[in-house]
PDB file of N, CA and C in Angstrom:
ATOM      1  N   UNK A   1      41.905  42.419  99.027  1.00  0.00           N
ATOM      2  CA  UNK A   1      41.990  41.267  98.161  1.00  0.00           C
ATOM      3  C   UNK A   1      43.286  41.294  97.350  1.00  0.00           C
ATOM      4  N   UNK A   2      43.447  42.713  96.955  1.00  0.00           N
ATOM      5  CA  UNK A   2      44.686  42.983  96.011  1.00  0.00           C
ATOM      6  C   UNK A   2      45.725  42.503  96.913  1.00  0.00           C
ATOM      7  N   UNK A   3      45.848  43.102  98.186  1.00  0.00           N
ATOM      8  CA  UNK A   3      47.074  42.933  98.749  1.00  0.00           C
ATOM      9  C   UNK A   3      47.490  41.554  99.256  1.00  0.00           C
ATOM     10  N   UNK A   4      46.611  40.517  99.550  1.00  0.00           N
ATOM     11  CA  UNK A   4      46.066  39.161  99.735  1.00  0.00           C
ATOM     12  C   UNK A   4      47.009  38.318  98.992  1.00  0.00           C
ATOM     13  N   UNK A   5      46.704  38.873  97.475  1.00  0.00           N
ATOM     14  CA  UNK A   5      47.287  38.076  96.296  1.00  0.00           C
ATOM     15  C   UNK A   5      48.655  38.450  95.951  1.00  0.00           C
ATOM     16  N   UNK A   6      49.060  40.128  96.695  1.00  0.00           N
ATOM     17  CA  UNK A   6      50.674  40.280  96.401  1.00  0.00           C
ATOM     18  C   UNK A   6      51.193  39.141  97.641  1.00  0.00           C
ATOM     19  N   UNK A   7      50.871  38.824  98.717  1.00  0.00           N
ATOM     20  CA  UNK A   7      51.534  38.331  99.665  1.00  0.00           C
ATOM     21  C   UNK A   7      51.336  36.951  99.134  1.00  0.00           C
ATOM     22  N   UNK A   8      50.358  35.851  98.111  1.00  0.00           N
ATOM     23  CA  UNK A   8      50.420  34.943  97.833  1.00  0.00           C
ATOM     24  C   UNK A   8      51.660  34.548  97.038  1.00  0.00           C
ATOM     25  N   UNK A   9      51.680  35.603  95.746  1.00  0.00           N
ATOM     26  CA  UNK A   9      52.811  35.872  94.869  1.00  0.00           C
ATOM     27  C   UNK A   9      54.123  35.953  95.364  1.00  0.00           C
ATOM     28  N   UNK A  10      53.983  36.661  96.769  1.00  0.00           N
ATOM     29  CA  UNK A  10      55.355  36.664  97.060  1.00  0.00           C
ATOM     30  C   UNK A  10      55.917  35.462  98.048  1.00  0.00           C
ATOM     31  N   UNK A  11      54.840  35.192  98.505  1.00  0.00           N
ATOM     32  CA  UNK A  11      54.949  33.620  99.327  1.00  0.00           C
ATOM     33  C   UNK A  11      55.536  32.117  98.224  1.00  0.00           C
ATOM     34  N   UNK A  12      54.622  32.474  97.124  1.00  0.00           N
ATOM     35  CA  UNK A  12      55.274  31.700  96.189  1.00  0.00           C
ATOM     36  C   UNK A  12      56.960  32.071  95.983  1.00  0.00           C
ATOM     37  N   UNK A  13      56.928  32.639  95.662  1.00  0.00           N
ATOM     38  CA  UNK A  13      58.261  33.470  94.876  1.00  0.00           C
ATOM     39  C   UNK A  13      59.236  32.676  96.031  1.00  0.00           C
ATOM     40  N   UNK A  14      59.237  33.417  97.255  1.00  0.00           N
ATOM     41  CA  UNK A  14      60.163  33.256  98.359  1.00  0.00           C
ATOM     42  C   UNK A  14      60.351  31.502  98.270  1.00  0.00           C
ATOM     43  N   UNK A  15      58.837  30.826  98.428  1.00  0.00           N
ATOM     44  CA  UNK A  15      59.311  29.619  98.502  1.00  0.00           C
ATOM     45  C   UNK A  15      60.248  28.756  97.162  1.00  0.00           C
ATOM     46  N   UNK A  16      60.136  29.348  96.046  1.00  0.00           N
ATOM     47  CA  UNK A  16      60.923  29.109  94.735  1.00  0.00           C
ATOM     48  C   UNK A  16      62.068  29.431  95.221  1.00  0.00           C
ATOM     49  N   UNK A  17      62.508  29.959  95.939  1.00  0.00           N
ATOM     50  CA  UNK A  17      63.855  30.908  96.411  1.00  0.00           C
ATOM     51  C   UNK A  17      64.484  29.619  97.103  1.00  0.00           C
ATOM     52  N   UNK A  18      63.765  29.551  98.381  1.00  0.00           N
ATOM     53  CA  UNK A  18      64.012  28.659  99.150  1.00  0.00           C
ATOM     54  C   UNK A  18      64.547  27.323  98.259  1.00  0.00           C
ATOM     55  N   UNK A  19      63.689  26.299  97.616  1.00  0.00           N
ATOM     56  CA  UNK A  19      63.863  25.243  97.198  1.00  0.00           C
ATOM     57  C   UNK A  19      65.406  25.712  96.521  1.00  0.00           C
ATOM     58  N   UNK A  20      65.404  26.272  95.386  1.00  0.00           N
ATOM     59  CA  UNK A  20      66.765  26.775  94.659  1.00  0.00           C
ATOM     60  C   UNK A  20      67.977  26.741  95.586  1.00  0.00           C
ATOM     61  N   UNK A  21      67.785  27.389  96.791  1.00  0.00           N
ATOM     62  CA  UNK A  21      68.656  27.447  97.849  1.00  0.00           C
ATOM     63  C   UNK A  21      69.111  26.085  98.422  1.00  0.00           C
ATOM     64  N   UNK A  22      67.990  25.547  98.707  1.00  0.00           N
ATOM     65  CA  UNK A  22      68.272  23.620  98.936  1.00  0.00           C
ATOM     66  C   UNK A  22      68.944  22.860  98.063  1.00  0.00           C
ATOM     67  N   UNK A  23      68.518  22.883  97.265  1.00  0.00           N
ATOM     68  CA  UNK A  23      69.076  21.803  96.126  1.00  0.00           C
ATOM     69  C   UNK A  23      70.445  21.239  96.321  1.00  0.00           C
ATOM     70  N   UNK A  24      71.074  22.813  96.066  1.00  0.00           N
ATOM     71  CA  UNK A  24      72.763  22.526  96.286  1.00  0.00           C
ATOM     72  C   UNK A  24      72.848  21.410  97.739  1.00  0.00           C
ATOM     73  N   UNK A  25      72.371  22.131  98.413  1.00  0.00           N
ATOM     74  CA  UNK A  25      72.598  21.425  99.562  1.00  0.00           C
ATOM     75  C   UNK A  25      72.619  20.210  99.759  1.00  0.00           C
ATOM     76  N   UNK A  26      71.173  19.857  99.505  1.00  0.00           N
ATOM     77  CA  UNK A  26      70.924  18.366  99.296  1.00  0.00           C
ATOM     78  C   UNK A  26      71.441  17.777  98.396  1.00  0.00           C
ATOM     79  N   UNK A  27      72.297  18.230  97.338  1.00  0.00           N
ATOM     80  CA  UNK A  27      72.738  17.044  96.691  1.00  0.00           C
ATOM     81  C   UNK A  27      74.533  17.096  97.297  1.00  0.00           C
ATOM     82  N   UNK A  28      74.568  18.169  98.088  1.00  0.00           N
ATOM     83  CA  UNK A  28      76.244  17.813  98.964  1.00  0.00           C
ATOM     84  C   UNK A  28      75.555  16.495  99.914  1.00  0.00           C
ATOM     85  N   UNK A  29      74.422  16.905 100.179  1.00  0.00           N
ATOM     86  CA  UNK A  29      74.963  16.069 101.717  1.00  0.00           C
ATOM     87  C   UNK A  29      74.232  14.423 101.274  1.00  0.00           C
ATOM     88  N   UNK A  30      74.145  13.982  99.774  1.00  0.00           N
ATOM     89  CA  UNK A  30      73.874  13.256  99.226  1.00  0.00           C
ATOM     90  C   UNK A  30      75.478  12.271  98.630  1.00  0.00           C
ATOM     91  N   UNK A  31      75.934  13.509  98.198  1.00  0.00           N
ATOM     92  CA  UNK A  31      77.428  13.232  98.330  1.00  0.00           C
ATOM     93  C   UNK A  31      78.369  12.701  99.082  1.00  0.00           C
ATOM     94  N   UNK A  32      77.987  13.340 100.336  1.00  0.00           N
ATOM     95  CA  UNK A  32      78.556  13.226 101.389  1.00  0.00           C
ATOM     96  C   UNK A  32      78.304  12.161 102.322  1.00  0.00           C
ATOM     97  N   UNK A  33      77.317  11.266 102.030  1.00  0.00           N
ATOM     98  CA  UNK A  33      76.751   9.905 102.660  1.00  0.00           C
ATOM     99  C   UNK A  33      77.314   8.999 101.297  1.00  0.00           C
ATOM    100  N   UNK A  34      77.096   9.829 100.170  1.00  0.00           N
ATOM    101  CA  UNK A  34      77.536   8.314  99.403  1.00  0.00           C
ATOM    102  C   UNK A  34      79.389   8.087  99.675  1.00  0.00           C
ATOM    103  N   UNK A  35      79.957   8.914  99.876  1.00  0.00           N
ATOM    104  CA  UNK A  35      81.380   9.112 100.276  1.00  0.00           C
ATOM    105  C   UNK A  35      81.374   8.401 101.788  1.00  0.00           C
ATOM    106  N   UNK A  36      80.845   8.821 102.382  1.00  0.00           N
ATOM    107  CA  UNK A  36      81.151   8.056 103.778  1.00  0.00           C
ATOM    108  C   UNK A  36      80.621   6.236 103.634  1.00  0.00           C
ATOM    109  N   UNK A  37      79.602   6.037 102.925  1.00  0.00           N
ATOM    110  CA  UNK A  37      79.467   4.947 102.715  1.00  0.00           C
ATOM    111  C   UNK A  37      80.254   3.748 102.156  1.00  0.00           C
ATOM    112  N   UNK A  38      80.844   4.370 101.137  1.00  0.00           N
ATOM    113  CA  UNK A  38      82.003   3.574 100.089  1.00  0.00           C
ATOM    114  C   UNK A  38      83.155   3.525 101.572  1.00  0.00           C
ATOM    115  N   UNK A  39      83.501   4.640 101.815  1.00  0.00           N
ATOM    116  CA  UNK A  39      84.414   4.606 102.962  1.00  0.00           C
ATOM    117  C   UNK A  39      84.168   3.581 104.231  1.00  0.00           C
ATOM    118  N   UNK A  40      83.124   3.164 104.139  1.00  0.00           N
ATOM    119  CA  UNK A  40      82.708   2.468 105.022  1.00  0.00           C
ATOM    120  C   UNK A  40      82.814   1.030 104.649  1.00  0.00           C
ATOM    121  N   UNK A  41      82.546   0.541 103.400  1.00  0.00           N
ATOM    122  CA  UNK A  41      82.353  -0.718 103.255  1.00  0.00           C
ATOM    123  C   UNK A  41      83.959  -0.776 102.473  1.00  0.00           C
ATOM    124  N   UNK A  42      84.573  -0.119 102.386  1.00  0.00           N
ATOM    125  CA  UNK A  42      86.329  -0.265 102.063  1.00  0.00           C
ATOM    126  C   UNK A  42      86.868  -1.005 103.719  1.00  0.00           C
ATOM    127  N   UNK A  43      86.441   0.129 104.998  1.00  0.00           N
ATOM    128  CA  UNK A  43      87.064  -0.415 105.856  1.00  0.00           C
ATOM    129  C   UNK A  43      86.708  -1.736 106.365  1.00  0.00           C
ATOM    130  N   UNK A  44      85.247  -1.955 106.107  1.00  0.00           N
ATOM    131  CA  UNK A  44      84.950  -3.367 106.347  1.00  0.00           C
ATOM    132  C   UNK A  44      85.782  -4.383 105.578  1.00  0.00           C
ATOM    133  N   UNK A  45      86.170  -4.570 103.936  1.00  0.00           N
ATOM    134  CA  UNK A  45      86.924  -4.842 103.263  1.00  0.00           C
ATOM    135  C   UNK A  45      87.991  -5.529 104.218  1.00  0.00           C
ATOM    136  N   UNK A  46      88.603  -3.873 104.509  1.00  0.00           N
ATOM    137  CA  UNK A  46      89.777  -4.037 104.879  1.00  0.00           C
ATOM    138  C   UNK A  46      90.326  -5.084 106.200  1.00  0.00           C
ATOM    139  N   UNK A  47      89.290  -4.822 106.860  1.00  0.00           N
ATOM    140  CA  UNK A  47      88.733  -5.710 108.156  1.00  0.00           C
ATOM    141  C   UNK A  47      88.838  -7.118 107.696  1.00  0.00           C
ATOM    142  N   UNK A  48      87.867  -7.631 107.099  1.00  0.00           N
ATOM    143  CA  UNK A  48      87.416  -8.707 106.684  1.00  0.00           C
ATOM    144  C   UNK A  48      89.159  -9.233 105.737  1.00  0.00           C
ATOM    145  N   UNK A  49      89.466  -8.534 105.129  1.00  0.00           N
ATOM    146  CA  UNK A  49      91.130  -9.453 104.508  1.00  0.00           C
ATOM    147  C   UNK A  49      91.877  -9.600 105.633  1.00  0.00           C
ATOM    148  N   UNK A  50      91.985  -9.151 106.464  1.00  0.00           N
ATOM    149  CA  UNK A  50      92.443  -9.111 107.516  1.00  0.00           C
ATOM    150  C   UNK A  50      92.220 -10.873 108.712  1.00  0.00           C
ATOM    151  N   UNK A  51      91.275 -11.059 108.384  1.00  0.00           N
ATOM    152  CA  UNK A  51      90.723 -12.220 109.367  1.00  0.00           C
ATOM    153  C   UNK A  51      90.155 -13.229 108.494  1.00  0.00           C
ATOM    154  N   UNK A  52      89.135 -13.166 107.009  1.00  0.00           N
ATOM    155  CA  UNK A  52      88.742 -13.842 107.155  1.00  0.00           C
ATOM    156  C   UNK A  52      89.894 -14.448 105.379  1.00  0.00           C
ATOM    157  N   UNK A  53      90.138 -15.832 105.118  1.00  0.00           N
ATOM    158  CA  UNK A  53      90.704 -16.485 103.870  1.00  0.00           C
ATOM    159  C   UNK A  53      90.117 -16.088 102.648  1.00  0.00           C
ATOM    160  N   UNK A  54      90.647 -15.968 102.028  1.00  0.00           N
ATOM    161  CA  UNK A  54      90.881 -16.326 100.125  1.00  0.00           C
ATOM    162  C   UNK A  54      91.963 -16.031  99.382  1.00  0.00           C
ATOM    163  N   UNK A  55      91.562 -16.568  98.434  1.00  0.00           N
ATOM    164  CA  UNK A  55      92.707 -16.566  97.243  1.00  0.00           C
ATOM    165  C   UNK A  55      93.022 -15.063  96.637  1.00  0.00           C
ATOM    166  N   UNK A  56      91.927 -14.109  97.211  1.00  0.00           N
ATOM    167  CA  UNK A  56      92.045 -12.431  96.808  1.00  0.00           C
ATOM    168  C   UNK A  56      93.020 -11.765  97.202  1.00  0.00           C
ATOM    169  N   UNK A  57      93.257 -12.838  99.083  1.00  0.00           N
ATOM    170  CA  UNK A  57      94.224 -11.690  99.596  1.00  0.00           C
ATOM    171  C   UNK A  57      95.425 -12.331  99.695  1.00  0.00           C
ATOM    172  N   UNK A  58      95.861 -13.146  98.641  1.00  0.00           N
ATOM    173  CA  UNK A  58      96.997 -14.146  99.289  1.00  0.00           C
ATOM    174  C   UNK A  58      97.052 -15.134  99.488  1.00  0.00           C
ATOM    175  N   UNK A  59      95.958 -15.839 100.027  1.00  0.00           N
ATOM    176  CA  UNK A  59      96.122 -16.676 101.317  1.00  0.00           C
ATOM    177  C   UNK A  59      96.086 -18.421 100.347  1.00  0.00           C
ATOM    178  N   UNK A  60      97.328 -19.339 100.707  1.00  0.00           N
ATOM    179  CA  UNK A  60      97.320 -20.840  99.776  1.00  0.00           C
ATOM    180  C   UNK A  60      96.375 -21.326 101.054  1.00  0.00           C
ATOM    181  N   UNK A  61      95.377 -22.640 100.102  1.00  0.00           N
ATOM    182  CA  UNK A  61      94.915 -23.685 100.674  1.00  0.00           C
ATOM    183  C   UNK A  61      96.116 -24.505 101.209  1.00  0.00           C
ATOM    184  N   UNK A  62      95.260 -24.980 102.518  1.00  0.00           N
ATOM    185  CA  UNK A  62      96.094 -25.782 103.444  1.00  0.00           C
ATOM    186  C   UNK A  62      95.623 -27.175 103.221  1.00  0.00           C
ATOM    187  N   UNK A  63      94.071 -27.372 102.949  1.00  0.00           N
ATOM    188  CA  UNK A  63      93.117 -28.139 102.575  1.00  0.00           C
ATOM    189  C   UNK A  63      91.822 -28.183 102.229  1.00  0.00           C
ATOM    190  N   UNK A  64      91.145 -28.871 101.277  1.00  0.00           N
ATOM    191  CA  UNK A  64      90.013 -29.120 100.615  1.00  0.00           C
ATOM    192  C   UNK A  64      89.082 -30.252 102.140  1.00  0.00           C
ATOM    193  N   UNK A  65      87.968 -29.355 102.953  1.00  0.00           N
ATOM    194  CA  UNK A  65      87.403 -30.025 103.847  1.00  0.00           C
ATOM    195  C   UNK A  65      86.125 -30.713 103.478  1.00  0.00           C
ATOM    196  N   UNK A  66      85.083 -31.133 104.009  1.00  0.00           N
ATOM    197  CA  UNK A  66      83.700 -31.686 103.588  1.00  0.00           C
ATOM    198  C   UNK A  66      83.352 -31.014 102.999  1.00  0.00           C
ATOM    199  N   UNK A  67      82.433 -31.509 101.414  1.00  0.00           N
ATOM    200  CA  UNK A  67      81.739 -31.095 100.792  1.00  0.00           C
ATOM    201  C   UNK A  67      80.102 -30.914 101.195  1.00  0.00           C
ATOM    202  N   UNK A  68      79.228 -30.338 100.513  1.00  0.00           N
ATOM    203  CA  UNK A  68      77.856 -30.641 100.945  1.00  0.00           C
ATOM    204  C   UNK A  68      77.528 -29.862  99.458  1.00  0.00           C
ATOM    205  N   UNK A  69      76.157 -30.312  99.300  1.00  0.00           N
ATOM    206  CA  UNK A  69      75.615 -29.853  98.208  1.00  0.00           C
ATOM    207  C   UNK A  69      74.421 -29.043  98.306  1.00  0.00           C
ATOM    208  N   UNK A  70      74.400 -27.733  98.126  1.00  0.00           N
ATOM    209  CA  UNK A  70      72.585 -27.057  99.033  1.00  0.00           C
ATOM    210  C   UNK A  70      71.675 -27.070  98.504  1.00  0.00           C
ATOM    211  N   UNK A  71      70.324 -27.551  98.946  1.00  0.00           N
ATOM    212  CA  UNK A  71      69.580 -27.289  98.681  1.00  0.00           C
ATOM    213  C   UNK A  71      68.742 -26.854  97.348  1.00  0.00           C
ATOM    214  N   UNK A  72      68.916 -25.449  97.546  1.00  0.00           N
ATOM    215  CA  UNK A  72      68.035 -24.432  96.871  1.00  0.00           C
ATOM    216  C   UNK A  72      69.301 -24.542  95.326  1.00  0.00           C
ATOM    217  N   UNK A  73      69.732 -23.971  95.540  1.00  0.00           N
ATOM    218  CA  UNK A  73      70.907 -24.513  93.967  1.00  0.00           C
ATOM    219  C   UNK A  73      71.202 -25.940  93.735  1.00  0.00           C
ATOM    220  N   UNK A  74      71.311 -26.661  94.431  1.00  0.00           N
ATOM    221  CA  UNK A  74      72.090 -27.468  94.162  1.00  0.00           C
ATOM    222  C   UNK A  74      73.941 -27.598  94.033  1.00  0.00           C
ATOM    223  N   UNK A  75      74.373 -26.334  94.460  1.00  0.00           N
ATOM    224  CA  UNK A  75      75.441 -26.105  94.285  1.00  0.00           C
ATOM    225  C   UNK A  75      76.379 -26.670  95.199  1.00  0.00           C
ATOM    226  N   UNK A  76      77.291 -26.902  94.967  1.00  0.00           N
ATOM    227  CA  UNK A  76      77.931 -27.861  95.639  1.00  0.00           C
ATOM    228  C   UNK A  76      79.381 -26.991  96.448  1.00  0.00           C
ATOM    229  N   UNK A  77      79.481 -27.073  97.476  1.00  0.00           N
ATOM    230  CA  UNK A  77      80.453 -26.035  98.804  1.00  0.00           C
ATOM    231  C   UNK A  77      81.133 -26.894  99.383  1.00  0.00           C
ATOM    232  N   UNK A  78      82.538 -26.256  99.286  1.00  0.00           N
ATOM    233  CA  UNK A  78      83.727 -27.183 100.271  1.00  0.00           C
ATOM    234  C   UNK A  78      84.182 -26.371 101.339  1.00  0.00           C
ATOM    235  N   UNK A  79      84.200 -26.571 102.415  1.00  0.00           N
ATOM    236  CA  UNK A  79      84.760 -26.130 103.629  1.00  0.00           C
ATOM    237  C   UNK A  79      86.244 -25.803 103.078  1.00  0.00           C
ATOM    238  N   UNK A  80      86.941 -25.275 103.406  1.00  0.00           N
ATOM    239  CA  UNK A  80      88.283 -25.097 102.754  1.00  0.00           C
ATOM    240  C   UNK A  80      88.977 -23.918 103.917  1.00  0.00           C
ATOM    241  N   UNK A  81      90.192 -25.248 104.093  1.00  0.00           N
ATOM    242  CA  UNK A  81      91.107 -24.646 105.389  1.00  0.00           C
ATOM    243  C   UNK A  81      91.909 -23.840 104.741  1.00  0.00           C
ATOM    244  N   UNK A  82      92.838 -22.770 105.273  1.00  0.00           N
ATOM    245  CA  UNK A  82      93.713 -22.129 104.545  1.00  0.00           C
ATOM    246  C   UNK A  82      94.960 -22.180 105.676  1.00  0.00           C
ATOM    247  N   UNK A  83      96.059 -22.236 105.102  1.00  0.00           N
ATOM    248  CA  UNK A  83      97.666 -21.831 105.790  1.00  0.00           C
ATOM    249  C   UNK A  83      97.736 -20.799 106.349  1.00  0.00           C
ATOM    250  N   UNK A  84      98.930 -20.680 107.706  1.00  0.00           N
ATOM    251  CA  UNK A  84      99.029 -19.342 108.188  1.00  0.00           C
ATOM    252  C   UNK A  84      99.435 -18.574 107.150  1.00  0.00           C
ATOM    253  N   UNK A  85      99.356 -17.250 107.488  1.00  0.00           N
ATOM    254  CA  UNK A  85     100.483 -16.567 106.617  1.00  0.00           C
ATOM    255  C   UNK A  85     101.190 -16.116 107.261  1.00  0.00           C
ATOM    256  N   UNK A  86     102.257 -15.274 106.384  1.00  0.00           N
ATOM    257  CA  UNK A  86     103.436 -14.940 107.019  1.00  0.00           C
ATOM    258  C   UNK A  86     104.059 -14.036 108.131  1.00  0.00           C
ATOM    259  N   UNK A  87     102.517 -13.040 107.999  1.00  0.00           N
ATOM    260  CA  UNK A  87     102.591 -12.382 109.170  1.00  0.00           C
ATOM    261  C   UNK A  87     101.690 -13.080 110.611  1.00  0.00           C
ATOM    262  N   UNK A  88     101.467 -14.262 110.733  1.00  0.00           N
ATOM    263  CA  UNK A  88     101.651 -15.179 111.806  1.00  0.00           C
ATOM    264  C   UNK A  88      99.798 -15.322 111.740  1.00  0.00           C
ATOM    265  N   UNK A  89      99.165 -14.228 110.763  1.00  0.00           N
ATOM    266  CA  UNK A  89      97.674 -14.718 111.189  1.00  0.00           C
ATOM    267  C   UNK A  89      96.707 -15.814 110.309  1.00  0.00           C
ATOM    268  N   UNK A  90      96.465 -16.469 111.006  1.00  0.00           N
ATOM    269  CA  UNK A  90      95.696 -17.480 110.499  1.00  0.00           C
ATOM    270  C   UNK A  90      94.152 -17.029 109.714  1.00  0.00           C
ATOM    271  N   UNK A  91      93.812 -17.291 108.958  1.00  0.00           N
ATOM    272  CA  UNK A  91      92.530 -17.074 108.393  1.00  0.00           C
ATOM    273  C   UNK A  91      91.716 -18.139 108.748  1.00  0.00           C
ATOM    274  N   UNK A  92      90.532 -17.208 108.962  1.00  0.00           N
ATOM    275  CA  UNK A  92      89.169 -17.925 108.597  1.00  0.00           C
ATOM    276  C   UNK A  92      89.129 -19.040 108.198  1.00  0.00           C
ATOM    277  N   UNK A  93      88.770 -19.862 108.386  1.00  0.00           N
ATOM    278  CA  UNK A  93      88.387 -21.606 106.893  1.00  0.00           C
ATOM    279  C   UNK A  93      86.418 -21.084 106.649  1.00  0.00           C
ATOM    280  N   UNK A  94      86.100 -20.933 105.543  1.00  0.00           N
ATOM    281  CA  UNK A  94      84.897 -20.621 105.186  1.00  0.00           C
ATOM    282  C   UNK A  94      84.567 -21.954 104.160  1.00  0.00           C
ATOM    283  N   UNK A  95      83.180 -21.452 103.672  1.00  0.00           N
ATOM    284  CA  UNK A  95      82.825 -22.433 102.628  1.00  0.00           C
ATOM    285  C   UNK A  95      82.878 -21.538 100.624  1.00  0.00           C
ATOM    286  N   UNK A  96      82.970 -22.396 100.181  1.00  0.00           N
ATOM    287  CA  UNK A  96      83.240 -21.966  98.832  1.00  0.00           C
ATOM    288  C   UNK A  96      82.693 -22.800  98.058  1.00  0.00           C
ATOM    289  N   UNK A  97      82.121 -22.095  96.881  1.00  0.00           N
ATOM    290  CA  UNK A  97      81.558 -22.813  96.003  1.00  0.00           C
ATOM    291  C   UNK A  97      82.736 -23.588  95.399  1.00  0.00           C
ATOM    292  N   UNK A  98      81.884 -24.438  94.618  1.00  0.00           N
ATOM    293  CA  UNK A  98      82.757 -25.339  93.150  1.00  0.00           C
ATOM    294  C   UNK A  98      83.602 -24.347  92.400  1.00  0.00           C
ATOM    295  N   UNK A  99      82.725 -23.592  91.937  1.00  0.00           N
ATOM    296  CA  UNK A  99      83.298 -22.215  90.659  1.00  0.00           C
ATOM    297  C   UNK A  99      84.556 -21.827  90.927  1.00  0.00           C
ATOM    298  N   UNK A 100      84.219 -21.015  92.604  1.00  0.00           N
ATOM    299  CA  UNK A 100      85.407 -20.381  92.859  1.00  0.00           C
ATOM    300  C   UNK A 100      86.683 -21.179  93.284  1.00  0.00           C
ATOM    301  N   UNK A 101      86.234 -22.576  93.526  1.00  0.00           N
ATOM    302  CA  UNK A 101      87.713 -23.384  93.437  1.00  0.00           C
ATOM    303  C   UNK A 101      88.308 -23.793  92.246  1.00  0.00           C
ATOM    304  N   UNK A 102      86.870 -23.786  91.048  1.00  0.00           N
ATOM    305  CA  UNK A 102      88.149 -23.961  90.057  1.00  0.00           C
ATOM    306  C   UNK A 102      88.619 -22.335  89.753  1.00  0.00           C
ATOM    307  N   UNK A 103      87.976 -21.752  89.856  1.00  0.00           N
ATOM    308  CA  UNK A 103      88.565 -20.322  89.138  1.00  0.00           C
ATOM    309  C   UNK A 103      89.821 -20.093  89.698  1.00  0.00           C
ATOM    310  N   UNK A 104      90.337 -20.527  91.063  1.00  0.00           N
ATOM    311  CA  UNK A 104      91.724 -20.214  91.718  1.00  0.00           C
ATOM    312  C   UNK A 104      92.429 -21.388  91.930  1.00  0.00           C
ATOM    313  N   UNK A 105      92.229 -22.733  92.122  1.00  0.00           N
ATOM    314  CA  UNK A 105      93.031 -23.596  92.691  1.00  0.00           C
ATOM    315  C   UNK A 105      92.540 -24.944  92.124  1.00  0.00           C
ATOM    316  N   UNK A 106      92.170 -24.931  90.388  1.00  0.00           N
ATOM    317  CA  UNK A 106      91.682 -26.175  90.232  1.00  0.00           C
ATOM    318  C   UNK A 106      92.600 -27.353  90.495  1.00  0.00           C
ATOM    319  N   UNK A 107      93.726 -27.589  90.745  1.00  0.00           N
ATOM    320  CA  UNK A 107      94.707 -28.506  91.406  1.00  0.00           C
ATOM    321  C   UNK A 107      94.187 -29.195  92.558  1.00  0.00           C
ATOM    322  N   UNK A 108      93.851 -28.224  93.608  1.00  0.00           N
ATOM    323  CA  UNK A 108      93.407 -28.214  94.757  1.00  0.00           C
ATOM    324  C   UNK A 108      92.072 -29.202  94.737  1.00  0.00           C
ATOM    325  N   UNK A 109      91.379 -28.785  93.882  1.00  0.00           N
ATOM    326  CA  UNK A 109      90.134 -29.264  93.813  1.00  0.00           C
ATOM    327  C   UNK A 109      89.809 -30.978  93.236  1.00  0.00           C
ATOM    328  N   UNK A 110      90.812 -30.918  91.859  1.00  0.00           N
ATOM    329  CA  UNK A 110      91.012 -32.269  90.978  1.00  0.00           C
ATOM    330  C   UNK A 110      91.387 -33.287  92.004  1.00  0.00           C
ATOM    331  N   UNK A 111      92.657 -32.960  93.054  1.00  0.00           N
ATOM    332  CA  UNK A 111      93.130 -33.320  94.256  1.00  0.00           C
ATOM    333  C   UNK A 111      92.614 -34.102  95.146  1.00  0.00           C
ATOM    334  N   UNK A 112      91.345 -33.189  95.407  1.00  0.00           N
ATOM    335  CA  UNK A 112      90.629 -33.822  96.500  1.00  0.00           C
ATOM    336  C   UNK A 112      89.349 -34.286  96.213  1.00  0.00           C
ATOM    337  N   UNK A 113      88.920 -34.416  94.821  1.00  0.00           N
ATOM    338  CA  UNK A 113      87.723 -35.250  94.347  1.00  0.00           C
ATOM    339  C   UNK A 113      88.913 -36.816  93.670  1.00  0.00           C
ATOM    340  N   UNK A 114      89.685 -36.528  93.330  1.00  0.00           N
ATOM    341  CA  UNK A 114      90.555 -37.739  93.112  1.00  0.00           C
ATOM    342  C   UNK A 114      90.471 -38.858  94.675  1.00  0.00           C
ATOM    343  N   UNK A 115      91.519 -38.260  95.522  1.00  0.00           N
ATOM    344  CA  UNK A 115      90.927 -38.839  96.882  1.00  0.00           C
ATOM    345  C   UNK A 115      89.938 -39.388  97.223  1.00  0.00           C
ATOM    346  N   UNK A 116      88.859 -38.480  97.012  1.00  0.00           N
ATOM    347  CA  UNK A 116      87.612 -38.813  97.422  1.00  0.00           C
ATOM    348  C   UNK A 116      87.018 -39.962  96.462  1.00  0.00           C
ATOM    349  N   UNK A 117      87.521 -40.174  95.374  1.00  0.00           N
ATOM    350  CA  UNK A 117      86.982 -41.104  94.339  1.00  0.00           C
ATOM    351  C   UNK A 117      87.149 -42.782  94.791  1.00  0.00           C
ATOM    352  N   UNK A 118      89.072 -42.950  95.151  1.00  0.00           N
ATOM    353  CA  UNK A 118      89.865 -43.673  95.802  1.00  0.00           C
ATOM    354  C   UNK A 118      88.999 -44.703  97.062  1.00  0.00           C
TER     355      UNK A 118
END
């Protein structure tokens, strides 16, 4: 019985050992996914300025396209063409809210609700 309970004690013990021993570990390789992750959605980033338009990476409006207003907000989205740039690649034309056209190009925007008023 005695000896029963040294091998419980020491079963405990060892496994206290063990966990202590993990820890480190697991919080590298916790590290080490959150590092590859950031690294990951940088290169997507990087990808994505690459092909798709905005005013983040440079890129001037070429033109203010159809509006539509959605749904669930009510928020109101302009198709919006963009110019080549200079290194010969054309961007994306995506949709954009109201906000973010005035926040970068309210000209652009006054522009083509003027037009549209006409």
């Amino acid at each position: 019985m005695k000896k029963q309970q040294e091998e419980i004690v020491q079963l405990i013990n060892t496994n206290q050992q063990n966990q202590k021993c993990l820890q480190p570990i697991l919080q590298q390789d916790s590290e080490l996914i959150q590092e590859s992750s950031s690294e990951q959605s940088q290169k997507i980033t990087e990808i994505k300025s690459q092909t798709e338009g905005g005013f983040e990476f440079g890129d001037l409006l070429e033109k203010i396209g159809q509006a539509v207003q959605t749904k669930e907000k009510g928020e109101k989205m302009y198709y919006v063409l963009w110019q080549k740039r200079s290194n010969g690649i054309i961007p994306k034309n995506r949709w954009v809210n109201s906000e973010y056209l005035m926040k970068h190009d309210i000209k652009a925007l006054c522009y083509y609700l003027q037009r549209k008023l006409q």
